[in-house]
N, C-alpha and C. Protein backbone atom coordinates (compact mmCIF):
# COMPACT_ATOMS: atom_id res chain seq x y z
N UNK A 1 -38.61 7.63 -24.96
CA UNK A 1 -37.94 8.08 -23.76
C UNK A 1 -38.40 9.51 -23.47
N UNK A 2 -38.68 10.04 -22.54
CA UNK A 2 -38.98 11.12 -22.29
C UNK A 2 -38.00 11.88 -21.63
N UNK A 3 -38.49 13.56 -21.77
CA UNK A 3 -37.28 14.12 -21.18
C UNK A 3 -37.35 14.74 -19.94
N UNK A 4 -36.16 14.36 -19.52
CA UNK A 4 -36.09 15.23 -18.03
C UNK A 4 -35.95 16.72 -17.72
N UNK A 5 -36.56 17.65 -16.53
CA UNK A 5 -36.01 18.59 -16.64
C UNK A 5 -34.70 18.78 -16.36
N UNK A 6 -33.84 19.69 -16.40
CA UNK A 6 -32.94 20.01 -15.55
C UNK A 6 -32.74 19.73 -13.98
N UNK A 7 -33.47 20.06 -13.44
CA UNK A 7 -33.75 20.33 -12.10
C UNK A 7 -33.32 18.87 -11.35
N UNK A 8 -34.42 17.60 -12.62
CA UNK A 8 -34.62 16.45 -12.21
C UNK A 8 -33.01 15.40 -12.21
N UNK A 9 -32.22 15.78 -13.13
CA UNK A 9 -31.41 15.91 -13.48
C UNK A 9 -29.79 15.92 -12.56
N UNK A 10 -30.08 17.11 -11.99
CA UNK A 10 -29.66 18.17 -11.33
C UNK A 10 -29.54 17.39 -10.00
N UNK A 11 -30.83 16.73 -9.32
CA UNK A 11 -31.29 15.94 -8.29
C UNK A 11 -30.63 14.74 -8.01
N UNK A 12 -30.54 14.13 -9.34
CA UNK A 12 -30.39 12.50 -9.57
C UNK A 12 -28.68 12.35 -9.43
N UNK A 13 -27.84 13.40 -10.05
CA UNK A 13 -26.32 13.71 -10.10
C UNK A 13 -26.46 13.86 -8.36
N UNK A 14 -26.57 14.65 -7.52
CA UNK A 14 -26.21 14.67 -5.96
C UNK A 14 -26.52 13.69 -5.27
N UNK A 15 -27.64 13.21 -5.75
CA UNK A 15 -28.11 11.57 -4.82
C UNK A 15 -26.80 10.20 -4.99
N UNK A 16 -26.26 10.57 -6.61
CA UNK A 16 -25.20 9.61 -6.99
C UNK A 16 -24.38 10.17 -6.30
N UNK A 17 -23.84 11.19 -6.27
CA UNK A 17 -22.46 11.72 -5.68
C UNK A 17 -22.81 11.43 -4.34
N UNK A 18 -23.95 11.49 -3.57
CA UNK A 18 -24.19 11.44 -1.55
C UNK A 18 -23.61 10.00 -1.80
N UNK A 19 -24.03 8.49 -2.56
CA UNK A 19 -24.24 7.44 -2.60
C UNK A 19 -22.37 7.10 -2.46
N UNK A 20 -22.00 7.88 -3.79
CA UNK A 20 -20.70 7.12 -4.02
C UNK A 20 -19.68 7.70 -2.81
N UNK A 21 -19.75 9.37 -2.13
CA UNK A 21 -18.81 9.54 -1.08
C UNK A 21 -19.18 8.54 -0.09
N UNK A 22 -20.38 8.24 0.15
CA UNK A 22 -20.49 7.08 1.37
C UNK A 22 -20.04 5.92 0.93
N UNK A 23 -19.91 5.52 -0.32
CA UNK A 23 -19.15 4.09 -0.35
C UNK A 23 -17.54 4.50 -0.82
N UNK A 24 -17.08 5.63 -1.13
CA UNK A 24 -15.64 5.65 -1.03
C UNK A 24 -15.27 5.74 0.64
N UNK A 25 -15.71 6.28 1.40
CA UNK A 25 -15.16 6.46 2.96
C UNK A 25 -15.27 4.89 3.10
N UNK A 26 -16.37 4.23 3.02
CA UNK A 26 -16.32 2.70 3.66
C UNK A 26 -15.27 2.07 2.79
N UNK A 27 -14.91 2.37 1.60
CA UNK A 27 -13.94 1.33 0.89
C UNK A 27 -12.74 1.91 1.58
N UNK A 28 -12.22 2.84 1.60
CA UNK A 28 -11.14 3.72 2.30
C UNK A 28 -10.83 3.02 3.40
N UNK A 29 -12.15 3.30 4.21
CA UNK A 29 -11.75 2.88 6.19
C UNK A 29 -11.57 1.55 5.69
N UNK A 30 -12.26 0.48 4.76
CA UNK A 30 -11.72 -0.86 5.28
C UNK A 30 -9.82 -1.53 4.67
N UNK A 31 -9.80 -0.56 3.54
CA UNK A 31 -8.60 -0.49 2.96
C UNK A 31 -7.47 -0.13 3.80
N UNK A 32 -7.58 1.20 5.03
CA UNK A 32 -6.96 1.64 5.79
C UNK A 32 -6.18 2.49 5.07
N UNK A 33 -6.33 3.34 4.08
CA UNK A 33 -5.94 3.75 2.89
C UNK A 33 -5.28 5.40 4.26
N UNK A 34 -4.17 5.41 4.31
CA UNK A 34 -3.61 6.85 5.40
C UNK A 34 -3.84 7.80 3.58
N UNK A 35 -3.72 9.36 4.46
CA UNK A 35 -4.10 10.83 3.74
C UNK A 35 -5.15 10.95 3.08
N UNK A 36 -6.21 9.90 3.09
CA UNK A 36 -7.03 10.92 2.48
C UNK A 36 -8.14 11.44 3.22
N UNK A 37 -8.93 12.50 3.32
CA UNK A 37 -9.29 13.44 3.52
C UNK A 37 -10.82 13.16 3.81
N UNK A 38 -11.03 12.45 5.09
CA UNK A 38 -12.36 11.39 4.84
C UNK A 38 -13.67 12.20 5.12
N UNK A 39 -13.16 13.52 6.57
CA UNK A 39 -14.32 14.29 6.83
C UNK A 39 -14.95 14.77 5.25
N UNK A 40 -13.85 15.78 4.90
CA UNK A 40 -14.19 16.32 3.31
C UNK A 40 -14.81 15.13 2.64
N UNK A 41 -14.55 14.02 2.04
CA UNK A 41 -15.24 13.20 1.37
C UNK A 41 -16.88 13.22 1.69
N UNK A 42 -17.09 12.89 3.29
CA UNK A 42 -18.20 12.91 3.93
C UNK A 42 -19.47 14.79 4.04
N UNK A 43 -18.45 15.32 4.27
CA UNK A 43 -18.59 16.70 4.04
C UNK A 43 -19.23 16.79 2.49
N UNK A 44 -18.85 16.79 1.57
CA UNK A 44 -19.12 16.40 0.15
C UNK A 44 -20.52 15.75 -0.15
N UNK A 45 -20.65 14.68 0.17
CA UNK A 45 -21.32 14.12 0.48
C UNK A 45 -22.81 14.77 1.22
N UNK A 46 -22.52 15.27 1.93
CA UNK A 46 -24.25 15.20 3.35
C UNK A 46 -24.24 16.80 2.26
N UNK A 47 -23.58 17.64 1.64
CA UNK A 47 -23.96 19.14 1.22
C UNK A 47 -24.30 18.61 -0.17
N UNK A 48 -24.15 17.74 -0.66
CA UNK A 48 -24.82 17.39 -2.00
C UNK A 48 -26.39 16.61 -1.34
N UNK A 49 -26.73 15.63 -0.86
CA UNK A 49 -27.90 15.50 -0.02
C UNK A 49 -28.58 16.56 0.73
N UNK A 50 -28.20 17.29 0.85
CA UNK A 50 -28.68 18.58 1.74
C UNK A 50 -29.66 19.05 0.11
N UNK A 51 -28.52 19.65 -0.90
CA UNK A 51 -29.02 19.91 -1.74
C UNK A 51 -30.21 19.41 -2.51
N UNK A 52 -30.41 18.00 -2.56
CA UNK A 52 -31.23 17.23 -3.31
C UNK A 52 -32.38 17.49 -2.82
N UNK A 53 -32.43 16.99 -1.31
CA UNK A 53 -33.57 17.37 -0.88
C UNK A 53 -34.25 18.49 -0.43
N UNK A 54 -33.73 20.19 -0.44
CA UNK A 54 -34.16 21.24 -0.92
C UNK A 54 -34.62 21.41 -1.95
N UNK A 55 -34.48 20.46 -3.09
CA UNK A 55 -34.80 20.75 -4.39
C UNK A 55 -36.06 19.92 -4.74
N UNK A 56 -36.43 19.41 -3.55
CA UNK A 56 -37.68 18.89 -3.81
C UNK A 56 -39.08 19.86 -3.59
């Protein structure tokens, strides 16, 4: 197994986190789930993607 840098690492964690806020808002909206906080979720989301791909 070889090792990763940090960086690569670093990359792969925000791409999961962009992935999973976009599938908690869709499980949410179809649940109809009232208070939670969907911009922020989404917000969360596109600034962790923002990040990833600066880091390329």
């Amino acid at each position: 197994m070889e090792k990763k840098s940090t960086k690569e690492i670093v990359s792969t964690v925000f791409k999961a986190l962009t992935l999973a806020m976009g599938v908690a808002v869709v499980a949410l909206s179809v649940l109809e789930v009232e208070g939670v906080n969907m911009p922020l979720l989404l917000g969360l989301g596109l600034t962790c993607a923002g990040i990833s791909l600066l880091n390329k």
